[in-house]
Protein backbone atom coordinates (compact mmCIF):
# COMPACT_ATOMS: atom_id res chain seq x y z
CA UNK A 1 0.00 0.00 0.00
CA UNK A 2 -0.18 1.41 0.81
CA UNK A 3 0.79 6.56 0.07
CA UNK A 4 3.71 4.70 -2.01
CA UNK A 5 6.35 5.92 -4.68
CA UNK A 6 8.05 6.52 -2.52
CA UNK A 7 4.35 7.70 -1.01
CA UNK A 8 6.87 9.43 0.59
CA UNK A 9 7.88 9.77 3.97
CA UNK A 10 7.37 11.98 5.07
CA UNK A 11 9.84 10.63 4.88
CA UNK A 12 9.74 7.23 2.52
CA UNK A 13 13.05 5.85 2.94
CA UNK A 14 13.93 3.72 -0.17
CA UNK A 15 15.00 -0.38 0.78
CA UNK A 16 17.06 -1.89 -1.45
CA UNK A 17 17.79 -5.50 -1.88
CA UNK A 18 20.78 -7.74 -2.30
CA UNK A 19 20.52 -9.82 -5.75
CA UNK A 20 19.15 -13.33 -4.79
CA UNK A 21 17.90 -16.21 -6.93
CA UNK A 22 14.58 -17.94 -6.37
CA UNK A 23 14.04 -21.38 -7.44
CA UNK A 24 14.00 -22.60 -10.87
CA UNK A 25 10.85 -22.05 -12.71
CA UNK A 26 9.36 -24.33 -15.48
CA UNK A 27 8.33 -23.45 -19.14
CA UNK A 28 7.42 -19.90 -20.18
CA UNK A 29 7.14 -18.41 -16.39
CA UNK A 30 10.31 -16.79 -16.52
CA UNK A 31 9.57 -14.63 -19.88
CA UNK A 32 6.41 -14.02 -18.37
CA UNK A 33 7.16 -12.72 -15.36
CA UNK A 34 10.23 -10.53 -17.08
CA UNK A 35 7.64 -8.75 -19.48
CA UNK A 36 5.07 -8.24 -16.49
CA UNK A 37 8.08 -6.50 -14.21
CA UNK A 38 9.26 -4.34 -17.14
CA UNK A 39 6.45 -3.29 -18.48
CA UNK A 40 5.46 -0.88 -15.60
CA UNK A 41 9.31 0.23 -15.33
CA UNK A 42 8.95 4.15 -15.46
CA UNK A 43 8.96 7.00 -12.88
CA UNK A 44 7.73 5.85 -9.30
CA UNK A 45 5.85 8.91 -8.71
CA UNK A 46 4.18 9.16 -12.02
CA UNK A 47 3.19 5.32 -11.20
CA UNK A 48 1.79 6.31 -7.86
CA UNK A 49 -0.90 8.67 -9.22
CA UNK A 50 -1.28 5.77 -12.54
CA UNK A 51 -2.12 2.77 -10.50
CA UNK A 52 -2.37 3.92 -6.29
CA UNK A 53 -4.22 7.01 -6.34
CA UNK A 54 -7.38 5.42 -7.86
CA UNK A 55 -7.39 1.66 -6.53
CA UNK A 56 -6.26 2.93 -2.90
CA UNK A 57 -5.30 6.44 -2.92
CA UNK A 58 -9.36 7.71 -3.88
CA UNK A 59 -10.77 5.61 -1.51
CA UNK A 60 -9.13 6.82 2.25
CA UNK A 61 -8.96 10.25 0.68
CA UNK A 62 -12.89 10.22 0.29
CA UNK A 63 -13.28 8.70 3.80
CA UNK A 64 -10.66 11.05 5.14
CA UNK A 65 -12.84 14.49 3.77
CA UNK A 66 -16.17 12.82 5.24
CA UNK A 67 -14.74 12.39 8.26
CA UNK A 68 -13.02 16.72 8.19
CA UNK A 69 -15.99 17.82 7.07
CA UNK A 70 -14.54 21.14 4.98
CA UNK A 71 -16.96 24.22 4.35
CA UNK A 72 -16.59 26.71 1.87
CA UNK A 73 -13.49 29.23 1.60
CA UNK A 74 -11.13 27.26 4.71
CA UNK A 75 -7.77 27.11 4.70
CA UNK A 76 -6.50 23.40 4.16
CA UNK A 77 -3.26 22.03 4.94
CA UNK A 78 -2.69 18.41 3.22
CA UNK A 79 0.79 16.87 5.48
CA UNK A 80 2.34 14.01 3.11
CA UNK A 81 0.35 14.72 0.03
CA UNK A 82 2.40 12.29 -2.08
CA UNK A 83 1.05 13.29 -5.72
CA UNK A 84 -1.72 15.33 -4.30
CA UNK A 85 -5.29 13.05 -4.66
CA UNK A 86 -6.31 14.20 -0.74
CA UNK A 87 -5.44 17.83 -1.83
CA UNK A 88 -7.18 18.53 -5.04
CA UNK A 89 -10.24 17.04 -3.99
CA UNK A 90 -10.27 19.65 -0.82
CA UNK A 91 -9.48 22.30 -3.01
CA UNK A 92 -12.63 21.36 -5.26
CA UNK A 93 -14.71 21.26 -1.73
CA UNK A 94 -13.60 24.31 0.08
CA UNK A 95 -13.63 26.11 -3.19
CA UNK A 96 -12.17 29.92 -4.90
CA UNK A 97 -12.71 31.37 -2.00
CA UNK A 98 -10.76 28.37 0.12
CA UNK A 99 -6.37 28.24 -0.07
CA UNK A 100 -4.77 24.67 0.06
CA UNK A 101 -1.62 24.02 0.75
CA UNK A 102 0.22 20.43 -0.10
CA UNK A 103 3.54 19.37 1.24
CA UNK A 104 5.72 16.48 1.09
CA UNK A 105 9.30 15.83 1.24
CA UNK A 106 9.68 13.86 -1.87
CA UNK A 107 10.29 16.10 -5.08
CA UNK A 108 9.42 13.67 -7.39
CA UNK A 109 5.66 13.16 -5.87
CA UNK A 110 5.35 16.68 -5.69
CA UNK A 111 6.04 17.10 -9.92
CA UNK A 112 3.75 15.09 -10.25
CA UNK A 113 1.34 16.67 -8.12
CA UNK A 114 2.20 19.88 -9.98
CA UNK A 115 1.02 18.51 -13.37
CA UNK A 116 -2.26 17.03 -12.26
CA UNK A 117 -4.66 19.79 -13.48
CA UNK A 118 -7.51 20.65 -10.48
CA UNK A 119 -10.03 22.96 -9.72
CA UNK A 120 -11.28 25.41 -6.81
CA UNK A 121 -8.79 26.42 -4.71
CA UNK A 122 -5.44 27.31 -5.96
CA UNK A 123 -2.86 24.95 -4.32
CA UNK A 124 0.56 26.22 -3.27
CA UNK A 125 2.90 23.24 -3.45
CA UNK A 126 5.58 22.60 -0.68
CA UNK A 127 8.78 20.50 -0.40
CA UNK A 128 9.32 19.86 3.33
CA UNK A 129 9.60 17.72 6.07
CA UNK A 130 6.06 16.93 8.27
CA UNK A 131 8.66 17.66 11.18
CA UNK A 132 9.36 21.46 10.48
CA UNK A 133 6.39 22.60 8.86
CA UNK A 134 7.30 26.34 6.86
CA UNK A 135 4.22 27.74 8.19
CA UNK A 136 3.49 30.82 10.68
CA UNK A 137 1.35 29.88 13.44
CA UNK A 138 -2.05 29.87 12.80
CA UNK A 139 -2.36 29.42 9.50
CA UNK A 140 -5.09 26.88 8.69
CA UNK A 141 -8.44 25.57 9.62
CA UNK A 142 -8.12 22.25 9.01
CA UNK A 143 -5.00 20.14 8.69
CA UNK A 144 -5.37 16.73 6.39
CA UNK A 145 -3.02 13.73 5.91
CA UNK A 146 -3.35 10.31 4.30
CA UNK A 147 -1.31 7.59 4.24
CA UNK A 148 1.62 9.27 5.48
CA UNK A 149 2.21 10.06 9.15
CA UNK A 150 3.26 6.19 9.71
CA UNK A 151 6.05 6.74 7.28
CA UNK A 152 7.08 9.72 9.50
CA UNK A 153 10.14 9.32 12.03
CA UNK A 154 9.21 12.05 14.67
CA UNK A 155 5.47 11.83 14.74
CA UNK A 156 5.18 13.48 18.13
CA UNK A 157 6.99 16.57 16.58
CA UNK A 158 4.99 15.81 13.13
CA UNK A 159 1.51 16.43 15.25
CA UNK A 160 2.68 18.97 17.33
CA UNK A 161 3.57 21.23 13.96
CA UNK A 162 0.63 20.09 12.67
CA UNK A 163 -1.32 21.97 15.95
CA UNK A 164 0.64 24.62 15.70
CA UNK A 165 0.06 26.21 12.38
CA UNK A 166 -3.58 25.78 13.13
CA UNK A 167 -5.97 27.94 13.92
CA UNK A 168 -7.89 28.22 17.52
CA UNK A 169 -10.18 25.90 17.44
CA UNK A 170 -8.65 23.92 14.16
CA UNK A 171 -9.36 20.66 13.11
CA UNK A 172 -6.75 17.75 12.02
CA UNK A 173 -8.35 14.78 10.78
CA UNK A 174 -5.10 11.88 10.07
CA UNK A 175 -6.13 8.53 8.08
CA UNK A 176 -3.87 5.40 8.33
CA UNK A 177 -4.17 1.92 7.85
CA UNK A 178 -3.53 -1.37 9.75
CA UNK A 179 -2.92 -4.17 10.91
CA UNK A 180 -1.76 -6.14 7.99
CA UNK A 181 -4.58 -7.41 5.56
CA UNK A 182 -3.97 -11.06 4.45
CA UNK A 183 -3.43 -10.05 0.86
CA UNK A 184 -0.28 -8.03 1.87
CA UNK A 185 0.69 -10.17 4.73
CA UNK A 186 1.43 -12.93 1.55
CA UNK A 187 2.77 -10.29 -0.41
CA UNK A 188 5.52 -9.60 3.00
CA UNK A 189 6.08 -13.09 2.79
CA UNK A 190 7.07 -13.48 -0.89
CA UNK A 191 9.12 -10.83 -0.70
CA UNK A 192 11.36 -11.58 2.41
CA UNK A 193 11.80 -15.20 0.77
CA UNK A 194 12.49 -13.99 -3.35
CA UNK A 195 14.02 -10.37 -2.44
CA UNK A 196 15.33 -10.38 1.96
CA UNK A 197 13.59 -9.52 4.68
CA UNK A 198 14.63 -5.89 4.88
CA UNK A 199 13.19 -4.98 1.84
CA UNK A 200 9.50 -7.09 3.01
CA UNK A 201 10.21 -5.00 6.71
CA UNK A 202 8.30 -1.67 4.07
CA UNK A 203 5.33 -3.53 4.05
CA UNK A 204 5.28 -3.63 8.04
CA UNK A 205 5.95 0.44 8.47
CA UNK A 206 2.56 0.83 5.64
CA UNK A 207 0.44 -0.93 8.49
CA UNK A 208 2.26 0.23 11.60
CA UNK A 209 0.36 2.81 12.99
CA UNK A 210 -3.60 1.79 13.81
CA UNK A 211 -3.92 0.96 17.28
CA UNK A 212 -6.27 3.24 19.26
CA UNK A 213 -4.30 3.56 21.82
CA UNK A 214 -1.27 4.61 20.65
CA UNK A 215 -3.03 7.61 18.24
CA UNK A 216 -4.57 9.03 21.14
CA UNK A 217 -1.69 8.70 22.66
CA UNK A 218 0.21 11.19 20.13
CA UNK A 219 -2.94 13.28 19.46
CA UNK A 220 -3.24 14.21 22.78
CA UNK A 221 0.65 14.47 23.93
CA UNK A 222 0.87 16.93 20.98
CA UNK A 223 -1.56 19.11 23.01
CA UNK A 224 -4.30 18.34 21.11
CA UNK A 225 -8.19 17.89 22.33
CA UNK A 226 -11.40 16.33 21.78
CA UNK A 227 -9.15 13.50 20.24
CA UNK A 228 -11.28 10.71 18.70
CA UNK A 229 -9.69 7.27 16.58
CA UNK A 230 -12.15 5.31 15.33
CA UNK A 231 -11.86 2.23 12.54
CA UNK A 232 -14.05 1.27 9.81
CA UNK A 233 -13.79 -1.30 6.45
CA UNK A 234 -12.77 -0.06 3.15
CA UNK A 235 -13.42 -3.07 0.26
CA UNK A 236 -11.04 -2.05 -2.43
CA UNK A 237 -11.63 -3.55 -5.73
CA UNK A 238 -8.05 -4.51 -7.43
CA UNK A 239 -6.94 -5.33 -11.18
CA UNK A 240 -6.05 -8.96 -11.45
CA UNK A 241 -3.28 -10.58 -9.43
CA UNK A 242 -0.59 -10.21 -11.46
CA UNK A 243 -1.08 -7.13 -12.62
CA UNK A 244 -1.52 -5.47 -9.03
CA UNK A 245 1.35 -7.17 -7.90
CA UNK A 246 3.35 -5.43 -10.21
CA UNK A 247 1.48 -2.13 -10.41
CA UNK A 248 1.97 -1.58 -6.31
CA UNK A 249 5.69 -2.95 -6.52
CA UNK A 250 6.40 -0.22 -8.87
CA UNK A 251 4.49 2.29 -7.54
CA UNK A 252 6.66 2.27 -4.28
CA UNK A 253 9.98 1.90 -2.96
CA UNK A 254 10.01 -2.02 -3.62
CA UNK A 255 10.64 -1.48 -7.51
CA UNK A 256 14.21 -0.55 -7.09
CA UNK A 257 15.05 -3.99 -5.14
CA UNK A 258 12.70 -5.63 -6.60
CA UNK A 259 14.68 -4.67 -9.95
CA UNK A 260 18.02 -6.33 -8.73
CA UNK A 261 16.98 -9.75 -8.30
CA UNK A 262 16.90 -11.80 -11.52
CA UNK A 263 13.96 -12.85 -13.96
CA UNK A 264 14.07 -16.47 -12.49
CA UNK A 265 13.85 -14.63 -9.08
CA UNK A 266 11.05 -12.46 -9.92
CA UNK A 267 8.71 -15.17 -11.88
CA UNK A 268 8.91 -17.25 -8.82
CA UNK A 269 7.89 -14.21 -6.43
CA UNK A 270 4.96 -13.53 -9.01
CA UNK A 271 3.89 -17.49 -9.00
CA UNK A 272 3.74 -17.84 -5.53
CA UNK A 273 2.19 -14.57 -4.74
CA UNK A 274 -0.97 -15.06 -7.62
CA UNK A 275 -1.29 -18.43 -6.14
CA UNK A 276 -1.69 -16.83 -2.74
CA UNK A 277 -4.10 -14.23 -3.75
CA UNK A 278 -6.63 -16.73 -5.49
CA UNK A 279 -9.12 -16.68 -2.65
CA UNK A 280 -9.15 -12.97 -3.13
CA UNK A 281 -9.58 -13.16 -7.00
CA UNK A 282 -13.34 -11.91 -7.49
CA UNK A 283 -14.93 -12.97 -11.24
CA UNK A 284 -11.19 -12.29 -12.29
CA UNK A 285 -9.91 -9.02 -10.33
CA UNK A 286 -8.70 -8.72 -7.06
CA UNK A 287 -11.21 -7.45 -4.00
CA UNK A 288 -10.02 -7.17 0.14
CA UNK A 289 -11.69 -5.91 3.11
CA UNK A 290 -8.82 -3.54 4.79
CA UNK A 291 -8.59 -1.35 8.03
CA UNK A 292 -9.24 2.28 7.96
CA UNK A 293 -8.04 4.19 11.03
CA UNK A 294 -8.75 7.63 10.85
CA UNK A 295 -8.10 9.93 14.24
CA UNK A 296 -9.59 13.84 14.37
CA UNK A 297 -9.14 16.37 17.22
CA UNK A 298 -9.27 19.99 17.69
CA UNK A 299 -6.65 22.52 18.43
């Protein structure tokens, strides 16, 4: 999953693998699997907004805005907006009159985010950390972020920014994901067997952060009130196996190891992980159930 090219950090730290063999594989598999990898090879970022943004991206950024609740003409702040799907769609709902802001520390997710055309607001695009927001205090109503706060380091400091450049009264409204769904838990498995474990450890920081506990815990250390984490069930509908396999390696920091183990290597990671997802396969596609956590408070 899950926020991605490098769905950035804020701060997406890129794992790369040591060049390992998998097992032999029979007949035609090998060719296969070669033309499957390489025929996504391209730009990470530009991936990210291809094949994320509308299987997973669209989906927590909707349930993310119905759970802010923007009004006409607020000021917006989107914290890891990756290539920018949570931002343009508040900039279409708080409208002209509205300012959004997007920020993320990755420059390549952010020229991307540049060329996606969008309407309402104008959006002033920012290359920073989550950690040192280039704000003055005070200066928005409502502070978004998707996907991205897990991927963050310092998230104590990251939320305590966050309340600072709002406004009294202010809302934040955070959506992550977690635990592990079964679909990527065979995915982790695959990939700490055909690539090493290090570069299967990314797919444990996507789902880290979704106990209760622990958001309130940050929310309301960063000084924040009225704190509230609740989780609901997103079904995401997914192109077929193969072709999401390779669609969400490249559109994160798993293409580049992924790209260093050999064709042999990568046509056995493909077989086993298709045959894992087959109780997932729905009239041909891909469909799974997977956590939403989203957490809101008030300055």
């Amino acid at each position: 999953m899950v926020r991605c090219p490098p769905r950035t950090d804020t701060s997406r730290n890129h794992h790369e693998g040591n060049e390992r063999k998998g097992p032999a594989e029979k007949g035609g598999a090998v060719s296969t699997s070669a033309v499957s990898f390489k025929q996504y090879a391209g730009n990470a970022a530009e991936n990210y907004e291809r094949y994320f943004v509308p299987t997973i991206g669209i989906p927590f950024a909707t349930a993310l805005l119905d759970a802010a609740g923007l009004r006409r003409a607020q000021r917006i702040l989107d914290v890891a907006c990756g290539t920018g799907v949570v931002t343009r769609l508040a900039a279409e709902q708080v409208g002209p009159d509205g300012t959004v802001a997007g920020l993320d520390i990755n420059p390549a997710m952010l020229a991307v985010a540049r060329s996606v055309p969008s309407s309402g607001a104008a959006i002033e695009w920012h290359e920073a950390s989550a950690e040192s927001l280039p704000f003055a205090d005070g200066s928005f109503d409502v502070v978004l972020s998707s996907l991205g706060l897990q991927f963050v380091p310092d998230k104590a400091s990251a939320l305590r920014e966050m309340r600072r450049v709002l406004a009294p009264d202010g809302r934040l409204a955070i959506a992550t994901v977690g635990p592990t769904p079964p679909l990527f838990a065979i995915l982790e498995r695959a990939l700490a067997r055909y690539v090493n474990p290090e570069v299967a450890a990314f797919m444990r920081v996507v789902f880290s952060l979704y106990a209760p506990e622990e958001l309130q815990e940050l929310t309301s250390g960063a000084g924040f009130r009225d704190v509230e984490v609740r989780s609901g069930t997103l079904t995401l509908a997914l192109p077929r196996p193969a072709e999401f396999l390779w669609q969400y390696v490249h559109s994160t920091p798993l293409a580049t190891a992924v790209a260093q183990i050999d064709d042999v290597g990568r046509a056995a990671l493909e077989r086993d992980v298709v045959a894992g997802w087959r109780s997932f396969v729905r009239n041909g596609p891909l469909a799974t159930d997977i956590n939403l956590v989203l957490t809101t408070a008030r300055k």
